[in-house]
C-alpha atoms as a PDB file:
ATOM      1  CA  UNK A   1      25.732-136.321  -1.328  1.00  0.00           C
ATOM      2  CA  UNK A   2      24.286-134.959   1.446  1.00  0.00           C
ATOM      3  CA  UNK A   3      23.148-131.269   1.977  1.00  0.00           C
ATOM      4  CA  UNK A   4      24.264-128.973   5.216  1.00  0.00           C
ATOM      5  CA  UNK A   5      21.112-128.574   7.179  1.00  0.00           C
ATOM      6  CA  UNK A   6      22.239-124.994   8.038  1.00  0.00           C
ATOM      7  CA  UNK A   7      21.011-124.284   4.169  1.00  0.00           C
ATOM      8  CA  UNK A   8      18.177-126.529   4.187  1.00  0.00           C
ATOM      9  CA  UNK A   9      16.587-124.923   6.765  1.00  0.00           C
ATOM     10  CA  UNK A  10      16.669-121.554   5.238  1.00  0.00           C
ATOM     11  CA  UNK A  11      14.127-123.150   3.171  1.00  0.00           C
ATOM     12  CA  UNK A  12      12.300-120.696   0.875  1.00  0.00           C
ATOM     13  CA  UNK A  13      11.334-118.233   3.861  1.00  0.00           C
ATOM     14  CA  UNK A  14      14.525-117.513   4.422  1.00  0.00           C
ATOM     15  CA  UNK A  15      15.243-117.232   0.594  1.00  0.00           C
ATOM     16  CA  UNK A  16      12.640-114.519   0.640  1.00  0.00           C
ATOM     17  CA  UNK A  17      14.289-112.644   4.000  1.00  0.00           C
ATOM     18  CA  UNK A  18      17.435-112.970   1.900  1.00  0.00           C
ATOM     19  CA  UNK A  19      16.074-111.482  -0.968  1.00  0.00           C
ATOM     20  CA  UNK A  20      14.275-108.749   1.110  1.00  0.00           C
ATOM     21  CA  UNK A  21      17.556-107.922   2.669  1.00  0.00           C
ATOM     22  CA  UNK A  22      19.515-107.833  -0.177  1.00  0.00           C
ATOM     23  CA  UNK A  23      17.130-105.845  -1.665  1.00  0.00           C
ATOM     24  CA  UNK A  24      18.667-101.636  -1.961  1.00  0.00           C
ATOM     25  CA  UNK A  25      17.366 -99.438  -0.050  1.00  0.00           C
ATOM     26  CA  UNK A  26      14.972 -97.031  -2.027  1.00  0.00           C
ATOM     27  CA  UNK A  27      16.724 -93.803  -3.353  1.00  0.00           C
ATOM     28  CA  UNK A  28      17.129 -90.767  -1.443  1.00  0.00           C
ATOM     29  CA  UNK A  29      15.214 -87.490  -2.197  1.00  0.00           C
ATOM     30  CA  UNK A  30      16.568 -85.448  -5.089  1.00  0.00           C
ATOM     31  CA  UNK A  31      17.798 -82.415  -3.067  1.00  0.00           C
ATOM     32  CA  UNK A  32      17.363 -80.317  -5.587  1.00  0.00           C
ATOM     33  CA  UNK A  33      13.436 -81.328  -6.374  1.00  0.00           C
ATOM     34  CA  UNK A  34      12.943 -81.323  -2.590  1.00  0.00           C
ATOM     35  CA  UNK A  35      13.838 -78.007  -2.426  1.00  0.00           C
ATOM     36  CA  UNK A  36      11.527 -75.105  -2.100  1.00  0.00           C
ATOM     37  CA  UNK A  37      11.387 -73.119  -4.725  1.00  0.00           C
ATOM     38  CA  UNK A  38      13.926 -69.650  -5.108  1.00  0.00           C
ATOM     39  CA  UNK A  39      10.563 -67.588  -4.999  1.00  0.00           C
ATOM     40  CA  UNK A  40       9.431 -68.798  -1.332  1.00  0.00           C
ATOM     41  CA  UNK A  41      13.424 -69.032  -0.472  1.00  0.00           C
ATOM     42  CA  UNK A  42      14.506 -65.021  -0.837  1.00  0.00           C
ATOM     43  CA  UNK A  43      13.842 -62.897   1.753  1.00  0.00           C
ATOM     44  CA  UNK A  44      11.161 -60.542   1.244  1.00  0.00           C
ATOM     45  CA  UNK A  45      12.547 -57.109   0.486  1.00  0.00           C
ATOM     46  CA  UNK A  46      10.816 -53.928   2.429  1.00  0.00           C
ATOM     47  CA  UNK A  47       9.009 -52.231  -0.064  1.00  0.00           C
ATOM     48  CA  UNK A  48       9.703 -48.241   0.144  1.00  0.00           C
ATOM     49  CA  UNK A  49       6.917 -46.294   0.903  1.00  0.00           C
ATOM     50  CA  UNK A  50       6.944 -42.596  -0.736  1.00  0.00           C
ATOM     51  CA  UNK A  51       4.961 -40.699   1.952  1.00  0.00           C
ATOM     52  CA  UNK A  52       2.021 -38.692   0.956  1.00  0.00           C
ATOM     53  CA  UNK A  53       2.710 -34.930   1.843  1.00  0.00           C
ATOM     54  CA  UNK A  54      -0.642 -33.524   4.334  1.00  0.00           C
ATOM     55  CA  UNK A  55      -1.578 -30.181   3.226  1.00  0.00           C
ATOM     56  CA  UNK A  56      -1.818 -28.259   6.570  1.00  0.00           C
ATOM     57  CA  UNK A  57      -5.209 -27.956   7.388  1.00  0.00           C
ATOM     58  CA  UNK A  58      -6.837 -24.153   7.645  1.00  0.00           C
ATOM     59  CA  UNK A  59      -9.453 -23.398   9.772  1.00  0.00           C
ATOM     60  CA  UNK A  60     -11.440 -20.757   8.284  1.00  0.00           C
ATOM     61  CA  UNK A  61     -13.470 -18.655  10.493  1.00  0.00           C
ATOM     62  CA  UNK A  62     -15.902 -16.367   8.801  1.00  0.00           C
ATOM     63  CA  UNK A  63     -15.894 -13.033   9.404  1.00  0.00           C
ATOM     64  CA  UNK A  64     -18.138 -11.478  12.236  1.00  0.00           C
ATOM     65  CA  UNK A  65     -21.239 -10.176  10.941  1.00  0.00           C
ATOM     66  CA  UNK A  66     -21.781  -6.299  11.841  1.00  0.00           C
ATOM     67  CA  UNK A  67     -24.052  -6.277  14.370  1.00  0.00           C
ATOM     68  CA  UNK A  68     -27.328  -4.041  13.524  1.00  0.00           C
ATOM     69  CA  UNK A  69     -27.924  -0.941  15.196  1.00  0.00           C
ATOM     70  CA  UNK A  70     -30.633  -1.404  17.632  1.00  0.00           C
ATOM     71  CA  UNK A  71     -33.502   0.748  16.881  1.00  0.00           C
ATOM     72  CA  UNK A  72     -33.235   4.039  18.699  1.00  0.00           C
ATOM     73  CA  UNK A  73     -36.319   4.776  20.793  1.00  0.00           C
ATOM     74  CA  UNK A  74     -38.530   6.993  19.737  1.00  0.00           C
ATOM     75  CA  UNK A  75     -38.036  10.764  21.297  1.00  0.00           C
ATOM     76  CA  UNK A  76     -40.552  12.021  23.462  1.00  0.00           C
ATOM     77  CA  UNK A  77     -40.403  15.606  23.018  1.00  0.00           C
ATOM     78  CA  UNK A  78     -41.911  16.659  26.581  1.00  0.00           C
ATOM     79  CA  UNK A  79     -39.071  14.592  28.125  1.00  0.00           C
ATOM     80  CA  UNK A  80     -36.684  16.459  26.100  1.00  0.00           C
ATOM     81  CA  UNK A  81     -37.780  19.308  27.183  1.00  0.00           C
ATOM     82  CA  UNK A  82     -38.155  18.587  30.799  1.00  0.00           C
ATOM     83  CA  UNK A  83     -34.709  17.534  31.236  1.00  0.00           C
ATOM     84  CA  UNK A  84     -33.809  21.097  29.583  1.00  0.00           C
ATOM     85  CA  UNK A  85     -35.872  22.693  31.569  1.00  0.00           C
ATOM     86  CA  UNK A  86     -34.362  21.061  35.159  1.00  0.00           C
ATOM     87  CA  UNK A  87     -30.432  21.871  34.010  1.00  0.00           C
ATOM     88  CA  UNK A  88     -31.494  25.236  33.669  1.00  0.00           C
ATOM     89  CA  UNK A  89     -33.521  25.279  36.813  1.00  0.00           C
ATOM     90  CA  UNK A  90     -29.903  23.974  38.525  1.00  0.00           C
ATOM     91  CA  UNK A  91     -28.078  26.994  36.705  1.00  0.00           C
ATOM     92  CA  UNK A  92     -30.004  29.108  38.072  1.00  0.00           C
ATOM     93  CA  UNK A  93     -29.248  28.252  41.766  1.00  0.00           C
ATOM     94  CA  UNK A  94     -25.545  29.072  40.848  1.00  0.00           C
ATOM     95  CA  UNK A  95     -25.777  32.226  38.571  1.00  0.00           C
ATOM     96  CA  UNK A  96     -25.021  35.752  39.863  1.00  0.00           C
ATOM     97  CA  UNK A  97     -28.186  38.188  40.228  1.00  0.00           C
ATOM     98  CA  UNK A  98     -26.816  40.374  37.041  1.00  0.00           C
ATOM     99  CA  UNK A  99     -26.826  36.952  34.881  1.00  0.00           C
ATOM    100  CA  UNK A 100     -30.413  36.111  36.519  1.00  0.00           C
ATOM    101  CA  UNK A 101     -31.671  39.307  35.362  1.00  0.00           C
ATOM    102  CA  UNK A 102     -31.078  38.954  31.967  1.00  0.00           C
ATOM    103  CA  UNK A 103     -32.533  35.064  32.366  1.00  0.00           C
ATOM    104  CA  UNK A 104     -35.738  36.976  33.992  1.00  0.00           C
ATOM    105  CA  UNK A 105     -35.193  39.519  30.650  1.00  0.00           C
ATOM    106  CA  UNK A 106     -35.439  36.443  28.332  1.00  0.00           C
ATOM    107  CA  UNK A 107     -38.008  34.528  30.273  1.00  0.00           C
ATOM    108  CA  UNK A 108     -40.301  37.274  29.981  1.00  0.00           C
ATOM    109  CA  UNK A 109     -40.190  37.274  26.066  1.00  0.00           C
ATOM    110  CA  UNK A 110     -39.906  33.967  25.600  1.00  0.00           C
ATOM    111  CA  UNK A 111     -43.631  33.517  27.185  1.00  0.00           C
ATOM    112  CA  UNK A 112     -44.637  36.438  25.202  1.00  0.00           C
ATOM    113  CA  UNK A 113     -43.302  34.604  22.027  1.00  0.00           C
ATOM    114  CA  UNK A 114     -43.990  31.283  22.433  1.00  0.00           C
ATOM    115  CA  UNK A 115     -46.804  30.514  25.341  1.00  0.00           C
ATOM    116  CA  UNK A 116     -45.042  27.330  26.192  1.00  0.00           C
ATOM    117  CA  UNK A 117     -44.959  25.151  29.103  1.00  0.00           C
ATOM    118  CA  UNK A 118     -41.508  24.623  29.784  1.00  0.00           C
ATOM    119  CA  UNK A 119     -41.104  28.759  29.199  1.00  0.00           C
ATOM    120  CA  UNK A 120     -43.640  29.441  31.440  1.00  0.00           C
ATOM    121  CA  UNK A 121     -41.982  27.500  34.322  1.00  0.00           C
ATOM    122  CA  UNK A 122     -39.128  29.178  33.863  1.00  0.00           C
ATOM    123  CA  UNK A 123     -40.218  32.294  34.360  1.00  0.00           C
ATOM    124  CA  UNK A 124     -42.125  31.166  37.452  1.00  0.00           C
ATOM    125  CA  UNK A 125     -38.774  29.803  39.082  1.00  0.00           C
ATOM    126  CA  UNK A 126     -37.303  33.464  38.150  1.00  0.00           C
ATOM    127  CA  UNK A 127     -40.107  35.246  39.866  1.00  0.00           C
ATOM    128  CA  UNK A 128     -39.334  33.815  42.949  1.00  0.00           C
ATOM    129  CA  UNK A 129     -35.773  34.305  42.695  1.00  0.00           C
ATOM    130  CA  UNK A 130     -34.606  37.258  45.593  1.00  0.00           C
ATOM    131  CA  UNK A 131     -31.410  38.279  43.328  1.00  0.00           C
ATOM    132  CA  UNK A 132     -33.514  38.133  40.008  1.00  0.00           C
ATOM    133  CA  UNK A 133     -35.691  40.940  41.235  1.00  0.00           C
ATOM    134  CA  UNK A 134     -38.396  41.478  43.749  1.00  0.00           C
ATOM    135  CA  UNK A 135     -40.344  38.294  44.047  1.00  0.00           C
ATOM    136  CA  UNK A 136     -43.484  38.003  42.684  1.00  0.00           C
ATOM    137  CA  UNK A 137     -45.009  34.809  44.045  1.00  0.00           C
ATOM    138  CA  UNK A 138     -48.532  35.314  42.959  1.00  0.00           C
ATOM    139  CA  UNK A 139     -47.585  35.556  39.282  1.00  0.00           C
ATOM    140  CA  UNK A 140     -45.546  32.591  39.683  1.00  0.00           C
ATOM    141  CA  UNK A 141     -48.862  30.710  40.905  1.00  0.00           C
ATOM    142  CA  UNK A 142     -50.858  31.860  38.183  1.00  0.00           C
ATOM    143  CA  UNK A 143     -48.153  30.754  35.463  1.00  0.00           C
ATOM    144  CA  UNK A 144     -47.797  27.187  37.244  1.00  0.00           C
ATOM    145  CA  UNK A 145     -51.431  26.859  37.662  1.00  0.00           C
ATOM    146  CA  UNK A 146     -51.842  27.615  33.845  1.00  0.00           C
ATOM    147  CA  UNK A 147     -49.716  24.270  33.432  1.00  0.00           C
ATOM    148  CA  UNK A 148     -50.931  22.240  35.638  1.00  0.00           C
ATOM    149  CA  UNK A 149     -54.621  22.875  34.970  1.00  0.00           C
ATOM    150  CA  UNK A 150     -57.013  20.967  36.794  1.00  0.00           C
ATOM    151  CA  UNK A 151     -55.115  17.116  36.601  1.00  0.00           C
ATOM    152  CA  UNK A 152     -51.342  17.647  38.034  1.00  0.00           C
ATOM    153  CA  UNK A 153     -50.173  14.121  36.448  1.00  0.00           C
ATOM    154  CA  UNK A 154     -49.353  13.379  33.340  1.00  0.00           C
ATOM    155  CA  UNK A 155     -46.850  14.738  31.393  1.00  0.00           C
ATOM    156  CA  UNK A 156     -43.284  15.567  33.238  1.00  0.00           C
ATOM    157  CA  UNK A 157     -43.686  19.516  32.503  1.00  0.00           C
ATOM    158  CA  UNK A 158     -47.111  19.070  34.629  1.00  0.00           C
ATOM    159  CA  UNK A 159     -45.626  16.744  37.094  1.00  0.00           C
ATOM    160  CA  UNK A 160     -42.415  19.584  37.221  1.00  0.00           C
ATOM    161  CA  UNK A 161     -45.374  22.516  37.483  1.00  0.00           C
ATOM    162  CA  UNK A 162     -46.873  20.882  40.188  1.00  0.00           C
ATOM    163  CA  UNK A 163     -44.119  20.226  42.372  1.00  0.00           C
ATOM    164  CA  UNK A 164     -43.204  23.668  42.174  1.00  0.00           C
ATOM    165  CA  UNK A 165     -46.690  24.838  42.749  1.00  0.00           C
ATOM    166  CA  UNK A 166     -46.911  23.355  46.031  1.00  0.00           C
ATOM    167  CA  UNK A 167     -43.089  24.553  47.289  1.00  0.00           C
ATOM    168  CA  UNK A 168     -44.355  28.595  46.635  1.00  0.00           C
ATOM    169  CA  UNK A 169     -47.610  28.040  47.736  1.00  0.00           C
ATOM    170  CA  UNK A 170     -46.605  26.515  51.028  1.00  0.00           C
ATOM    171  CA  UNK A 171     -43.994  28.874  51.133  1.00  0.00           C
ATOM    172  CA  UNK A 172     -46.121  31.923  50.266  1.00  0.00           C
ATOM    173  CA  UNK A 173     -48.547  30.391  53.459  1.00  0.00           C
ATOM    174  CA  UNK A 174     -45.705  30.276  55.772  1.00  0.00           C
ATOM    175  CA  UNK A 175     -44.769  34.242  54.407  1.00  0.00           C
ATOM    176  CA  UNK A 176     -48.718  34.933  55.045  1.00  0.00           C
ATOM    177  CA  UNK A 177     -48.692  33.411  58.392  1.00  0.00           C
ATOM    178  CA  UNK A 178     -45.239  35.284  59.315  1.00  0.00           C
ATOM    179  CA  UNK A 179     -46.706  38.602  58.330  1.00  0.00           C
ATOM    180  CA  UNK A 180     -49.958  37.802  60.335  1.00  0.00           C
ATOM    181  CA  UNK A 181     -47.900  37.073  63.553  1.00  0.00           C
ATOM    182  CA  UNK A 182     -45.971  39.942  62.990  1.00  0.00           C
ATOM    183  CA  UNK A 183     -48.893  42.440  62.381  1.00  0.00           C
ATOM    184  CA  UNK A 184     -50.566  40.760  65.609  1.00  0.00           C
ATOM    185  CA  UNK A 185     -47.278  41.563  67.491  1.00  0.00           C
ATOM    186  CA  UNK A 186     -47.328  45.123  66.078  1.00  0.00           C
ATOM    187  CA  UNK A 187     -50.445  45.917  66.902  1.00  0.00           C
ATOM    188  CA  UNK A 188     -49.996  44.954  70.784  1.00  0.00           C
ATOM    189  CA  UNK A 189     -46.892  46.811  70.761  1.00  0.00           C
ATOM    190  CA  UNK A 190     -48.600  49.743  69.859  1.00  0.00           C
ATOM    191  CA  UNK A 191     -51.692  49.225  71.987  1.00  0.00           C
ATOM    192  CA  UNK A 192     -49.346  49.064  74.775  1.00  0.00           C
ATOM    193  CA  UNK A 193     -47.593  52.403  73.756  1.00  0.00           C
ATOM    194  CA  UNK A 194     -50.888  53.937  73.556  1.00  0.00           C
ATOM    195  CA  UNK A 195     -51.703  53.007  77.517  1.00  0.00           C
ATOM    196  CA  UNK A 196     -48.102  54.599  78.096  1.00  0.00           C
ATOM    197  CA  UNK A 197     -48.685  57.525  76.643  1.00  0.00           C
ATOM    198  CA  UNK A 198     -52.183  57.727  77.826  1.00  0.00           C
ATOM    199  CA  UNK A 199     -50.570  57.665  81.662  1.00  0.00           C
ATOM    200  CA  UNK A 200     -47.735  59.814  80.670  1.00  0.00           C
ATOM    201  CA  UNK A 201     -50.411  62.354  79.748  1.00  0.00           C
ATOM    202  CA  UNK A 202     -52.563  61.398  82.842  1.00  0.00           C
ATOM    203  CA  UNK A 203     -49.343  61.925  85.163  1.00  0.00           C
ATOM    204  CA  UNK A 204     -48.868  65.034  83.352  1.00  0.00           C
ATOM    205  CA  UNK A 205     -52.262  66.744  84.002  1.00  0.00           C
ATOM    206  CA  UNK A 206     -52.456  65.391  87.319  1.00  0.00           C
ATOM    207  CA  UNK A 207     -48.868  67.196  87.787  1.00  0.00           C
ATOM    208  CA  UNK A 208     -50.266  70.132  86.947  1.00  0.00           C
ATOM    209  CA  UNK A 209     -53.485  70.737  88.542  1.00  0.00           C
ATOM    210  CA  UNK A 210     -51.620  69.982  91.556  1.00  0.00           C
ATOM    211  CA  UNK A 211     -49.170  72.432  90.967  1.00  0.00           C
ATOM    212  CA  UNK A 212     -51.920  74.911  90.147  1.00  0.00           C
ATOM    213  CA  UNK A 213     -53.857  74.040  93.510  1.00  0.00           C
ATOM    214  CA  UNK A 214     -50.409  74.857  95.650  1.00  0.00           C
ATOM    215  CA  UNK A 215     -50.186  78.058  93.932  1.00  0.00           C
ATOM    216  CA  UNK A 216     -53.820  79.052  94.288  1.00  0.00           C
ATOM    217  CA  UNK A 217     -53.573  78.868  97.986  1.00  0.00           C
ATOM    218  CA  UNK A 218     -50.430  80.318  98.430  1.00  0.00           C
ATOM    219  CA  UNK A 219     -51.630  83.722  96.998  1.00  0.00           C
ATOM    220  CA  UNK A 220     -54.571  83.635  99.978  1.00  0.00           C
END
C-alpha cells in the first residue's frame, strides 16, 4: 500500500515544525506577581508641617552713656577782674553825676582799703569824670602810672592802665596846648589894649596942652 507523498515529504522536519507549532504558547504573567507592590502604588500623602512660632526679634540699644563734664578751665583771677572792672567803666558813662559821686565816694576808700589795681583804675576813670567832680587829671596819671609801672604789657589790668594812660595824657597835652594858645592870645589882647590906652592918654595930654596954649595967649 502505497503512502501519500504529501505526508512523506513532511518527513521528520516537518514533524518537528509540527511539534513546534503545536507546542502552547508559554503562560502569561501572573498579574498579580507583576504588579508593583501597594507600598510604591499609594499616593504619597503631604505630610503636615506644624510651623515653628519666631519669637520677634528685639533690638536692644544700650543706653547712652552720660557724657563727662569737660573740665572747666582754670580761672584767671586778673581776667575776672578786668572784665569787672570794664562793665563798670561802661556804667559809668551812663550814670547821673549824684550816682558818680558816691562811685568817686567809694573809689576813694576802696584804694585806701585795699591798694588794688583794678580799684585804683577806677578811681582814675572817676577823676576825670566832669559830673563826678572837678577833674583831677594829674592824680589820675599818678594812679595809672602806679599800675602800669615801667612794662605796660602783661596782665589785662596793665594793658587796661595803659590804654587809659595814654587817652588823659594826650588829652591833658591837648588841654596844655589849649591853655598855652589861649594865654598867648590873652596876652596880645592886652598888649594891644595897653598901646590904646597909651594913645588915649597921649591924645589926652596933647588935648590939653593945646587947650592950655589957646588960653595962655588969649589973656595977652
Amino acid at each position: 500500500m502505497s503512502r501519500p507523498r504529501g505526508r512523506s515529504a513532511a518527513g521528520p522536519l516537518g514533524l518537528v515544525l509540527l511539534a513546534g507549532c503545536a507546542t502552547p504558547p508559554p503562560p502569561a504573567p501572573d498579574p498579580v506577581a507583576s504588579a508593583p507592590p501597594p507600598a510604591m502604588q499609594a499616593k504619597a500623602e503631604p505630610i503636615a508641617v506644624t510651623p515653628v512660632p519666631v519669637p520677634p526679634v528685639v533690638i536692644v540699644q544700650s543706653p547712652p552713656q552720660p557724657q563727662q563734664p569737660l573740665a572747666a578751665p582754670p580761672v584767671n583771677e586778673e581776667e575776672q577782674q578786668a572784665l569787672a572792672l570794664l562793665a563798670d567803666l561802661q556804667r559809668y558813662i551812663a550814670e547821673p553825676g549824684e550816682d558818680l559821686k558816691r562811685e568817686l565816694a567809694a573809689a576813694n576808700q576802696a584804694v585806701i582799703r585795699t591798694r588794688s589795681d583794678a580799684s585804683r583804675i577806677r578811681l582814675a576813670v572817676l577823676l576825670t569824670l566832669p559830673a563826678a567832680g572837678p577833674p583831677d587829671d594829674a592824680r589820675a596819671l599818678s594812679l595809672l602810672e602806679s599800675v602800669t609801672g615801667k612794662n605796660s604789657g602783661g596782665s589785662p589790668l596793665k594793658q587796661i592802665a595803659a590804654i587809659l594812660y595814654g587817652q588823659i595824657s594826650e588829652r591833658t597835652r591837648s588841654v596844655r596846648e589849649e591853655q598855652r594858645k589861649t594865654a598867648a592870645a590873652q596876652e596880645k589882647l592886652d598888649a594891644l589894649r595897653a598901646v590904646e590906652r597909651s594913645l588915649l592918654l597921649e591924645r589926652s595930654r596933647n588935648a590939653g596942652g593945646a587947650g592950655g596954649g589957646g588960653g595962655g595967649g588969649t589973656g595977652r
